[in-house]
PDB file of N, CA and C in Angstrom:
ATOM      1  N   UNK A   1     -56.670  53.912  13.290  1.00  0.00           N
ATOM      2  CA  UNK A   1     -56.614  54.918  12.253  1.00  0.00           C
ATOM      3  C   UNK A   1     -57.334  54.376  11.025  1.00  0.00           C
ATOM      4  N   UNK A   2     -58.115  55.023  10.704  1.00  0.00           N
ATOM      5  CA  UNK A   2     -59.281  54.979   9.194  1.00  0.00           C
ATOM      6  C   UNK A   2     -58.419  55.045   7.533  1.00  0.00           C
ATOM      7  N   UNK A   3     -58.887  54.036   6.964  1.00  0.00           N
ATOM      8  CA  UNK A   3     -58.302  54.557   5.762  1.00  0.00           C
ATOM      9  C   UNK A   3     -57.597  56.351   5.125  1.00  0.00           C
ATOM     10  N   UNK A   4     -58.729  56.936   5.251  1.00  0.00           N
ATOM     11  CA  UNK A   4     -58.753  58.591   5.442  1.00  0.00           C
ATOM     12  C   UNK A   4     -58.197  59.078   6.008  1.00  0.00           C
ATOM     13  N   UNK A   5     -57.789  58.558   7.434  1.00  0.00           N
ATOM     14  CA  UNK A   5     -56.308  59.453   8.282  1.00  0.00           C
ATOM     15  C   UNK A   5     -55.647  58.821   7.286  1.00  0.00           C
ATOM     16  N   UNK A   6     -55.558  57.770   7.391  1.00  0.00           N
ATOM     17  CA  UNK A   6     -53.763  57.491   6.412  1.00  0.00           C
ATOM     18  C   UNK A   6     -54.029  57.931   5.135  1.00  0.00           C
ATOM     19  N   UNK A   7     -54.171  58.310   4.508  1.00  0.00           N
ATOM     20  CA  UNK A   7     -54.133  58.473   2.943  1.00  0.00           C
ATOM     21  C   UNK A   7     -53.692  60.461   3.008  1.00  0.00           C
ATOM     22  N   UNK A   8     -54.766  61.071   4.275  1.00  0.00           N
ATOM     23  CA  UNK A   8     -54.522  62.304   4.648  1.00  0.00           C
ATOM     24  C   UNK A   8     -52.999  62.464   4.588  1.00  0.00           C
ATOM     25  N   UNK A   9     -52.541  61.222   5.932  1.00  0.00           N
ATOM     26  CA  UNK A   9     -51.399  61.598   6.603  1.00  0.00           C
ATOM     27  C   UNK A   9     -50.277  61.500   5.475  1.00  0.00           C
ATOM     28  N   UNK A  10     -50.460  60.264   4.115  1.00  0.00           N
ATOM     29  CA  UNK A  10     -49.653  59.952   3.359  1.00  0.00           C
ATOM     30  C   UNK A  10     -49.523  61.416   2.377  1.00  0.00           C
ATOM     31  N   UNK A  11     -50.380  62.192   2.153  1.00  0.00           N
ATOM     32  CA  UNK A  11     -50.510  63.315   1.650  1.00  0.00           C
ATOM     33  C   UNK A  11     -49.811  64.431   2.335  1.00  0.00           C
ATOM     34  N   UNK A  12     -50.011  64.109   3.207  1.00  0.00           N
ATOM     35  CA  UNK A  12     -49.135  65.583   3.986  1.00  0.00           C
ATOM     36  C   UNK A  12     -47.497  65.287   4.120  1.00  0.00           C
ATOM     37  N   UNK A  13     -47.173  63.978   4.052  1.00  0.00           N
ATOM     38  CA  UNK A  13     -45.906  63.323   4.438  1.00  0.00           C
ATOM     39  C   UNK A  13     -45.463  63.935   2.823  1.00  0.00           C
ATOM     40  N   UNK A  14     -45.953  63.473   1.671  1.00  0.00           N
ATOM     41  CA  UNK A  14     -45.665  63.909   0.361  1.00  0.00           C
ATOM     42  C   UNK A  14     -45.700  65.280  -0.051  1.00  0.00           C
ATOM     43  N   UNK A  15     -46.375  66.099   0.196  1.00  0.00           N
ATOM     44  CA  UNK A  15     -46.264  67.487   0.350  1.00  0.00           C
ATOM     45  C   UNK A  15     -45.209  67.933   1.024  1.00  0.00           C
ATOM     46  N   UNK A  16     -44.616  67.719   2.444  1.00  0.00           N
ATOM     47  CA  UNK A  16     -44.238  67.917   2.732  1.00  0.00           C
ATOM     48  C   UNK A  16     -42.476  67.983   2.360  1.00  0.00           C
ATOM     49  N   UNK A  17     -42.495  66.362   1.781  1.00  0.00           N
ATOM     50  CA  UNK A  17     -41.006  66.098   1.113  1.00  0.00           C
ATOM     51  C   UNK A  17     -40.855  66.850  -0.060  1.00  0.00           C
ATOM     52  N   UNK A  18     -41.774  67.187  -1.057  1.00  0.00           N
ATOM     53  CA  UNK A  18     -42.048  67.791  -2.249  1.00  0.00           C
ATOM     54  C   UNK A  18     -41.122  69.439  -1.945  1.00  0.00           C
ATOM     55  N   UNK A  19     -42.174  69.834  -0.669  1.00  0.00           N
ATOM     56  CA  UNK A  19     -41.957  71.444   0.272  1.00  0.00           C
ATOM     57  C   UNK A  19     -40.263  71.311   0.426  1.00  0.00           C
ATOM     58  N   UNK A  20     -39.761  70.144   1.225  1.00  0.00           N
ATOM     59  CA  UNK A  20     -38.022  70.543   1.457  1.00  0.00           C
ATOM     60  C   UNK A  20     -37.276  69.785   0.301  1.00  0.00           C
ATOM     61  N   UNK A  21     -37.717  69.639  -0.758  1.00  0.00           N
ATOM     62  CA  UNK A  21     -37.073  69.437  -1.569  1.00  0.00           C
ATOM     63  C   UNK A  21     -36.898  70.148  -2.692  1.00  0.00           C
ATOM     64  N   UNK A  22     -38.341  71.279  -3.016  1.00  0.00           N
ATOM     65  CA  UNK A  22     -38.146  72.591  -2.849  1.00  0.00           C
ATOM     66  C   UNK A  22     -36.791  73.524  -2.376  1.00  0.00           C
ATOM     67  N   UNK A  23     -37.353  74.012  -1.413  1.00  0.00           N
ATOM     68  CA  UNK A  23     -36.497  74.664  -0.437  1.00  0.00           C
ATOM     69  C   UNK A  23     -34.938  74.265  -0.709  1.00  0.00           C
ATOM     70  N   UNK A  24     -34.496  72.531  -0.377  1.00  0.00           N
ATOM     71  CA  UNK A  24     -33.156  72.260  -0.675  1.00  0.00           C
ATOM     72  C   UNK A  24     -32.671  72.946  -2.585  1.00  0.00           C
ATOM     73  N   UNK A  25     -33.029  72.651  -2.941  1.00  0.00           N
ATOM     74  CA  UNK A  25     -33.179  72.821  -4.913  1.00  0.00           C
ATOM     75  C   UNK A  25     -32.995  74.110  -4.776  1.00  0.00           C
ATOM     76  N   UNK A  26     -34.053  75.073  -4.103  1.00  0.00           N
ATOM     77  CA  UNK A  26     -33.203  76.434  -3.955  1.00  0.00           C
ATOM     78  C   UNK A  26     -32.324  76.925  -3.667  1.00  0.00           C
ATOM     79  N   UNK A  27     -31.897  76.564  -2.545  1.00  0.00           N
ATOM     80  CA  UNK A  27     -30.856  77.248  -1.761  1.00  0.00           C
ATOM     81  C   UNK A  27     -29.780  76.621  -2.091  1.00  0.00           C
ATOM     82  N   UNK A  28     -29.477  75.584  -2.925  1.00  0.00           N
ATOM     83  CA  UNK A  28     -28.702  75.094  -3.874  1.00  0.00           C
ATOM     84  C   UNK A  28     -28.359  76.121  -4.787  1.00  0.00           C
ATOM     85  N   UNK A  29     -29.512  76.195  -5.197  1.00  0.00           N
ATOM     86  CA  UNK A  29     -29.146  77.268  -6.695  1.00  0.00           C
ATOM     87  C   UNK A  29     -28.837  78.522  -6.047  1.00  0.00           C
ATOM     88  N   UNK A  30     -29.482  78.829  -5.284  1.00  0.00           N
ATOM     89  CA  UNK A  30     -28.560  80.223  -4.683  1.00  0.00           C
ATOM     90  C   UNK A  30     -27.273  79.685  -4.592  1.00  0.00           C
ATOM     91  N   UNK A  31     -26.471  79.251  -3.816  1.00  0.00           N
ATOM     92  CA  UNK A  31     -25.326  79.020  -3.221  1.00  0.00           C
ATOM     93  C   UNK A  31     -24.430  78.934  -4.453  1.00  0.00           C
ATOM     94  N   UNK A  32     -24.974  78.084  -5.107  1.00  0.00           N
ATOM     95  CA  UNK A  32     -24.165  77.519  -6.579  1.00  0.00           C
ATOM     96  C   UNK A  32     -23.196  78.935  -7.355  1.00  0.00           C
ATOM     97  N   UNK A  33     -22.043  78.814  -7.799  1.00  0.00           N
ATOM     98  CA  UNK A  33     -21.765  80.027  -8.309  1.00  0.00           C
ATOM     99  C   UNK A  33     -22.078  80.072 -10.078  1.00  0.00           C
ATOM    100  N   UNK A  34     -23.013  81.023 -10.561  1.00  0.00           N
ATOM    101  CA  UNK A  34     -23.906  81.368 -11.440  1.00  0.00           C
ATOM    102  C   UNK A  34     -24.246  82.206 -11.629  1.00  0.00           C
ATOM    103  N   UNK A  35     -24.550  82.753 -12.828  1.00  0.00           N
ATOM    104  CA  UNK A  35     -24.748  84.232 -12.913  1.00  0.00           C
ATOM    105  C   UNK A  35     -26.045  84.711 -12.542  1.00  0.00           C
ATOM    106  N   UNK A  36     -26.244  85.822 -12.508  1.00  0.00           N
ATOM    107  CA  UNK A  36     -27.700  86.104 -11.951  1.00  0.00           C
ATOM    108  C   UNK A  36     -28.506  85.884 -12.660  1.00  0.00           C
ATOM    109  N   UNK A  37     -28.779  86.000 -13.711  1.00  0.00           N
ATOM    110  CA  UNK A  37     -29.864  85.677 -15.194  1.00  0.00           C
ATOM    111  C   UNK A  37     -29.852  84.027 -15.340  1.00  0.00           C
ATOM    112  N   UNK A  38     -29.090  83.577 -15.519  1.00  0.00           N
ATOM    113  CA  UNK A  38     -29.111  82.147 -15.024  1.00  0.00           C
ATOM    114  C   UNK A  38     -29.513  81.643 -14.038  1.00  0.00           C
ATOM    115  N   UNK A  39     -29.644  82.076 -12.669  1.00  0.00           N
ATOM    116  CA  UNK A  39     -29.970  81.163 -11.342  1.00  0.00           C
ATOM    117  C   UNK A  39     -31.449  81.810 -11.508  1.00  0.00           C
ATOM    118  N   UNK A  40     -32.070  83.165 -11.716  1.00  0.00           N
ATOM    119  CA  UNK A  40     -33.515  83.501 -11.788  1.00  0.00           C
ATOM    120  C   UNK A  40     -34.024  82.665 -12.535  1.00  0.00           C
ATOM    121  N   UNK A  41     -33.119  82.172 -13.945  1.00  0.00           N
ATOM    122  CA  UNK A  41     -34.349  81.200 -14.780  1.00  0.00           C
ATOM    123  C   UNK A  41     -34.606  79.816 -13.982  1.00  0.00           C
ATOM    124  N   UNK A  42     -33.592  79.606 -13.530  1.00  0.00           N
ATOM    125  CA  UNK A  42     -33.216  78.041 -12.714  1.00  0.00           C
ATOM    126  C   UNK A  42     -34.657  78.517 -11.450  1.00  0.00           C
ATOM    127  N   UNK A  43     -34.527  79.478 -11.201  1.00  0.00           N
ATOM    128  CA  UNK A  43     -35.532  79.300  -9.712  1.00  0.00           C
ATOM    129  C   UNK A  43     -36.939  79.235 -10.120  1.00  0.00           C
ATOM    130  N   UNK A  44     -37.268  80.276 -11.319  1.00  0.00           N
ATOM    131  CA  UNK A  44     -38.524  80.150 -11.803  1.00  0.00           C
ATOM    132  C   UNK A  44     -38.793  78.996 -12.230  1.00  0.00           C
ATOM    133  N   UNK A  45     -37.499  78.199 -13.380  1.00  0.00           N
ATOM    134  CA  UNK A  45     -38.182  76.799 -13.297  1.00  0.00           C
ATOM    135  C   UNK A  45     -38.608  76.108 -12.353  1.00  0.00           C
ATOM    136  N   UNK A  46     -37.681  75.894 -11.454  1.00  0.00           N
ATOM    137  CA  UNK A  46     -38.087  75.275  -9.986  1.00  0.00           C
ATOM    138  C   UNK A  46     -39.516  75.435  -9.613  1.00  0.00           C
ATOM    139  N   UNK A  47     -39.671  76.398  -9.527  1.00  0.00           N
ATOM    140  CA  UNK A  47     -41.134  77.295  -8.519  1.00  0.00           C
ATOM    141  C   UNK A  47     -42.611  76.943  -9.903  1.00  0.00           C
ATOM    142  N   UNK A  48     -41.724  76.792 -11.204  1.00  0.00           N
ATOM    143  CA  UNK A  48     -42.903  76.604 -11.771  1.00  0.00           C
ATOM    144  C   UNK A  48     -43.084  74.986 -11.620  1.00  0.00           C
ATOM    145  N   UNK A  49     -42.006  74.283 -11.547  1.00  0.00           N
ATOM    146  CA  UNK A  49     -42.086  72.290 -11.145  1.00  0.00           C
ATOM    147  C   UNK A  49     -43.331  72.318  -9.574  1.00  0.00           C
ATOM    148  N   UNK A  50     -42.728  73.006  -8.654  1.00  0.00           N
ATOM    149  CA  UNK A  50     -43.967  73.383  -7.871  1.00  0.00           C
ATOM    150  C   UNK A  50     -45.407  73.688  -8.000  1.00  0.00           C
ATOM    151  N   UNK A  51     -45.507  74.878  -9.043  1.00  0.00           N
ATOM    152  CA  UNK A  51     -47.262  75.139  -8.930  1.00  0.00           C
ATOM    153  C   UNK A  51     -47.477  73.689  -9.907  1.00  0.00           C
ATOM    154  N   UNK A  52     -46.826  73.094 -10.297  1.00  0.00           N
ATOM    155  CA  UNK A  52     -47.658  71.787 -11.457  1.00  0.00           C
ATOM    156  C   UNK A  52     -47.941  70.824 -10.344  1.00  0.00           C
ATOM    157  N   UNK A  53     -46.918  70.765  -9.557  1.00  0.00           N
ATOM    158  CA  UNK A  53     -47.231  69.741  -8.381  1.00  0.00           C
ATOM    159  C   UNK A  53     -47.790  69.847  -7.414  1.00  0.00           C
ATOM    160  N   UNK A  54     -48.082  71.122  -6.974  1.00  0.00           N
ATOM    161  CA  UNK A  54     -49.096  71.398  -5.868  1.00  0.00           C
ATOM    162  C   UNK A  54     -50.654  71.358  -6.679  1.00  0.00           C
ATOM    163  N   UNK A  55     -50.946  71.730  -7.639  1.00  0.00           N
ATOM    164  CA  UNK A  55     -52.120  71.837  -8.444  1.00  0.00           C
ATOM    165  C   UNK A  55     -52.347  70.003  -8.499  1.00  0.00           C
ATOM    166  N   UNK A  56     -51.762  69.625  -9.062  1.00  0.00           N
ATOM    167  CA  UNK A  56     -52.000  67.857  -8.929  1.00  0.00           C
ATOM    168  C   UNK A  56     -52.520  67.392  -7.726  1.00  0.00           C
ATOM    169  N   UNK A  57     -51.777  68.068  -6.396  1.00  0.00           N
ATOM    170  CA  UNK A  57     -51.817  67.583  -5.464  1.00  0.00           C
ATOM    171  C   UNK A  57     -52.955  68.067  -4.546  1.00  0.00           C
ATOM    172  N   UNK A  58     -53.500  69.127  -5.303  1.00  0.00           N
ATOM    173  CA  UNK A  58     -54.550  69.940  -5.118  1.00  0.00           C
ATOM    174  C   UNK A  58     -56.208  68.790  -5.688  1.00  0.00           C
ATOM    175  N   UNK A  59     -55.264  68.209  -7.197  1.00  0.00           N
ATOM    176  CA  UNK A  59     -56.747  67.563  -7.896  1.00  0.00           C
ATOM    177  C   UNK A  59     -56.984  66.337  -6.793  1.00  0.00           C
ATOM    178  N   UNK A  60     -55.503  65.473  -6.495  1.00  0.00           N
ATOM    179  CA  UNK A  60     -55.747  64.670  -5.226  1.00  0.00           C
ATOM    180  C   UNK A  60     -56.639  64.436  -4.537  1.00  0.00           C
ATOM    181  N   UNK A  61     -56.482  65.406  -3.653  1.00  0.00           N
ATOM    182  CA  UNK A  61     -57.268  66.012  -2.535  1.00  0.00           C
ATOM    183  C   UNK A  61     -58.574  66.263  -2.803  1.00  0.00           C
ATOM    184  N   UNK A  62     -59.135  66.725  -3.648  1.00  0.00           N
ATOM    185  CA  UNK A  62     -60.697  67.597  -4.371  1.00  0.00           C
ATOM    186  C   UNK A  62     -60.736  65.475  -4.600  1.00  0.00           C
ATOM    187  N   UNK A  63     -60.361  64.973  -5.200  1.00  0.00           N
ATOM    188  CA  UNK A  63     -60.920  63.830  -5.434  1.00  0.00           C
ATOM    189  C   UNK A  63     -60.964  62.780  -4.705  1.00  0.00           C
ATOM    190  N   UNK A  64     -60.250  62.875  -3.148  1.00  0.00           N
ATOM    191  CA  UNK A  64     -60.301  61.984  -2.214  1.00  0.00           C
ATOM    192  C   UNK A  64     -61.447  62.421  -1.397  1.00  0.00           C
ATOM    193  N   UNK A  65     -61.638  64.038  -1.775  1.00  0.00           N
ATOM    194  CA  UNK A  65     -62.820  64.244  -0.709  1.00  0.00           C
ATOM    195  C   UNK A  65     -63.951  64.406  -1.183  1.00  0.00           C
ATOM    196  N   UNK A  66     -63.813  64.240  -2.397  1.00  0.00           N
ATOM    197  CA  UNK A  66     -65.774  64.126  -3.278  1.00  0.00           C
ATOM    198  C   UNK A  66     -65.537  62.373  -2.580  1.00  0.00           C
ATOM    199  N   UNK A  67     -64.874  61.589  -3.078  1.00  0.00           N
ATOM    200  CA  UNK A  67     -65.115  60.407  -2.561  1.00  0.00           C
ATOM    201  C   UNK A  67     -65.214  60.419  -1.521  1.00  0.00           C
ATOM    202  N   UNK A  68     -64.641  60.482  -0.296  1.00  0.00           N
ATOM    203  CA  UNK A  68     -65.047  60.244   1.082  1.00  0.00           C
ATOM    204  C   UNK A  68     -66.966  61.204   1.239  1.00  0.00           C
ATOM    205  N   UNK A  69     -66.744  61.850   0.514  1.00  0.00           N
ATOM    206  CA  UNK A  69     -68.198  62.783   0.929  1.00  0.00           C
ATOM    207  C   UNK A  69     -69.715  61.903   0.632  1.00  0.00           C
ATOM    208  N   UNK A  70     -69.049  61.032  -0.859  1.00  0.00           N
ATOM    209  CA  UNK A  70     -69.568  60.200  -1.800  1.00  0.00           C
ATOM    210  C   UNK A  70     -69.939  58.919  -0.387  1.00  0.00           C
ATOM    211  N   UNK A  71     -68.808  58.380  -0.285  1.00  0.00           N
ATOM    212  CA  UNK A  71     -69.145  57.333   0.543  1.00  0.00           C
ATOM    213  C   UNK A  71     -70.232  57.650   1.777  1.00  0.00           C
ATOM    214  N   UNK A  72     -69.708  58.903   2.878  1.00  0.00           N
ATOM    215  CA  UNK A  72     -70.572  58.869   3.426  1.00  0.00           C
ATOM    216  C   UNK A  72     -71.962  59.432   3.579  1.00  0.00           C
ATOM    217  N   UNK A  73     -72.065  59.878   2.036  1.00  0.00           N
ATOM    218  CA  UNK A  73     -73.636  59.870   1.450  1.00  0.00           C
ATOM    219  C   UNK A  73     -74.424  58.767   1.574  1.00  0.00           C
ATOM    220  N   UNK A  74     -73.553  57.483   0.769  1.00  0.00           N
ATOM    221  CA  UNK A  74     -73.983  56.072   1.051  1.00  0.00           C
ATOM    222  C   UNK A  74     -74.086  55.555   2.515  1.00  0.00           C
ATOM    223  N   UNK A  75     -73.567  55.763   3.255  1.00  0.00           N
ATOM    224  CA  UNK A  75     -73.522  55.455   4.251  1.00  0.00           C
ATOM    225  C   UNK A  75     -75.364  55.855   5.258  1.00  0.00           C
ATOM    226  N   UNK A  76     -74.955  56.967   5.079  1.00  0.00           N
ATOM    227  CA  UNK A  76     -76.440  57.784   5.329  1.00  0.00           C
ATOM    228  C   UNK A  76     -77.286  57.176   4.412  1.00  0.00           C
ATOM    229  N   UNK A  77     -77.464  56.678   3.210  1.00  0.00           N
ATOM    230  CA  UNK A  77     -78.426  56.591   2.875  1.00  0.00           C
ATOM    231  C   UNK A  77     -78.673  55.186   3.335  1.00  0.00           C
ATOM    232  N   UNK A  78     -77.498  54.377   3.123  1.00  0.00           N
ATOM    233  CA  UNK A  78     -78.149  52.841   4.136  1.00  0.00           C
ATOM    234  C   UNK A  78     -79.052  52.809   5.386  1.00  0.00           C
ATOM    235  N   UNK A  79     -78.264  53.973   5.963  1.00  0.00           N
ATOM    236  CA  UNK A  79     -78.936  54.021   7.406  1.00  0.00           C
ATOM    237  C   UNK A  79     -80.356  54.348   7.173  1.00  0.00           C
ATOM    238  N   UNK A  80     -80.600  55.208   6.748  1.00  0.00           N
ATOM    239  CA  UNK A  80     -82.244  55.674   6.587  1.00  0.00           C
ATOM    240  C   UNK A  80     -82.689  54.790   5.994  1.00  0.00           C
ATOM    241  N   UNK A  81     -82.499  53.682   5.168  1.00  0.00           N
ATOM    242  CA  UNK A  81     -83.107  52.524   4.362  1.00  0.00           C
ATOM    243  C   UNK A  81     -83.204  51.499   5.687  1.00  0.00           C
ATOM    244  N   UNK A  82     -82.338  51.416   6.484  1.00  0.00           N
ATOM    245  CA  UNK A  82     -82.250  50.614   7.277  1.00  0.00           C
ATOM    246  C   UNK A  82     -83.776  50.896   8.569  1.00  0.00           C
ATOM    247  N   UNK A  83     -83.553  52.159   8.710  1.00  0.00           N
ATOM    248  CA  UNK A  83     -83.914  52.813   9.816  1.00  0.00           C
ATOM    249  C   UNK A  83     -86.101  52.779   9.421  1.00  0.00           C
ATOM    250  N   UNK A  84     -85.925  52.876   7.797  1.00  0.00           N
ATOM    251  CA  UNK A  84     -87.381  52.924   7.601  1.00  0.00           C
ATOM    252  C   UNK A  84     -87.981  51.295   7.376  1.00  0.00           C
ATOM    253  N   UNK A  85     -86.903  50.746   7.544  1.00  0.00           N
ATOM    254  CA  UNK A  85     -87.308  49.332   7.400  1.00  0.00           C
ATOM    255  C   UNK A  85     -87.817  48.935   8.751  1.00  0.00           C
ATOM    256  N   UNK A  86     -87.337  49.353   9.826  1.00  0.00           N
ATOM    257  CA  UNK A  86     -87.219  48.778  11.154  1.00  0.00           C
ATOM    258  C   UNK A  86     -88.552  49.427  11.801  1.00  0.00           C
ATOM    259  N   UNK A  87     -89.122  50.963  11.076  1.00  0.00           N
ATOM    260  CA  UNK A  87     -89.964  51.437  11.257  1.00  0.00           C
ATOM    261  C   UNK A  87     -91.391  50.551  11.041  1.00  0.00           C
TER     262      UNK A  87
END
C-alpha cells in the first residue's frame, strides 16, 4: 500500500468517525427530553459543526490531490528528461 492509499484510507476512517459521531450527537438530542425550540437549535448547531468539518475536510482532500497530481507531474517530467537523454 502507497503512501496515497493510506492517507486516502486515513481520510475516510476520519470522515467516517466524524459521520457516526454525527448521527450519535443526534439521536441523542432527539431522545434527550427538551423542548422543541431547544433541540432544533441544538441540531442546527450540530449540522452546522458538520458543514465546517466536512468543508475542511473537503480543503484536505483538494490539497492532497493537487499534490499527488503535482508529484506525478514530476514524475513524468523525470521520465521524459530521462527518456531524451537515452535518446
Amino acid at each position: 500500500m502507497n503512501d496515497n492509499d493510506e492517507r486516502s484510507g486515513i481520510l475516510y476512517l476520519l470522515a467516517g468517525i466524524g459521520l457516526g459521531t454525527l448521527i450519535g450527537a443526534t439521536l441523542g438530542l432527539l431522545f434527550a427530553p427538551k423542548p422543541g425550540s431547544e433541540l432544533r437549535h441544538d441540531i442546527a448547531d450540530k449540522y452546522g459543526e458538520l458543514a465546517d468539518k466536512v468543508k475542511e475536510l473537503s480543503h484536505q482532500v483538494k490539497a492532497r490531490g493537487e499534490d499527488a497530481v503535482r508529484s506525478v507531474r514530476g514524475r513524468l517530467g523525470r521520465g521524459e528528461e530521462t527518456s531524451e537523454e537515452a535518446s
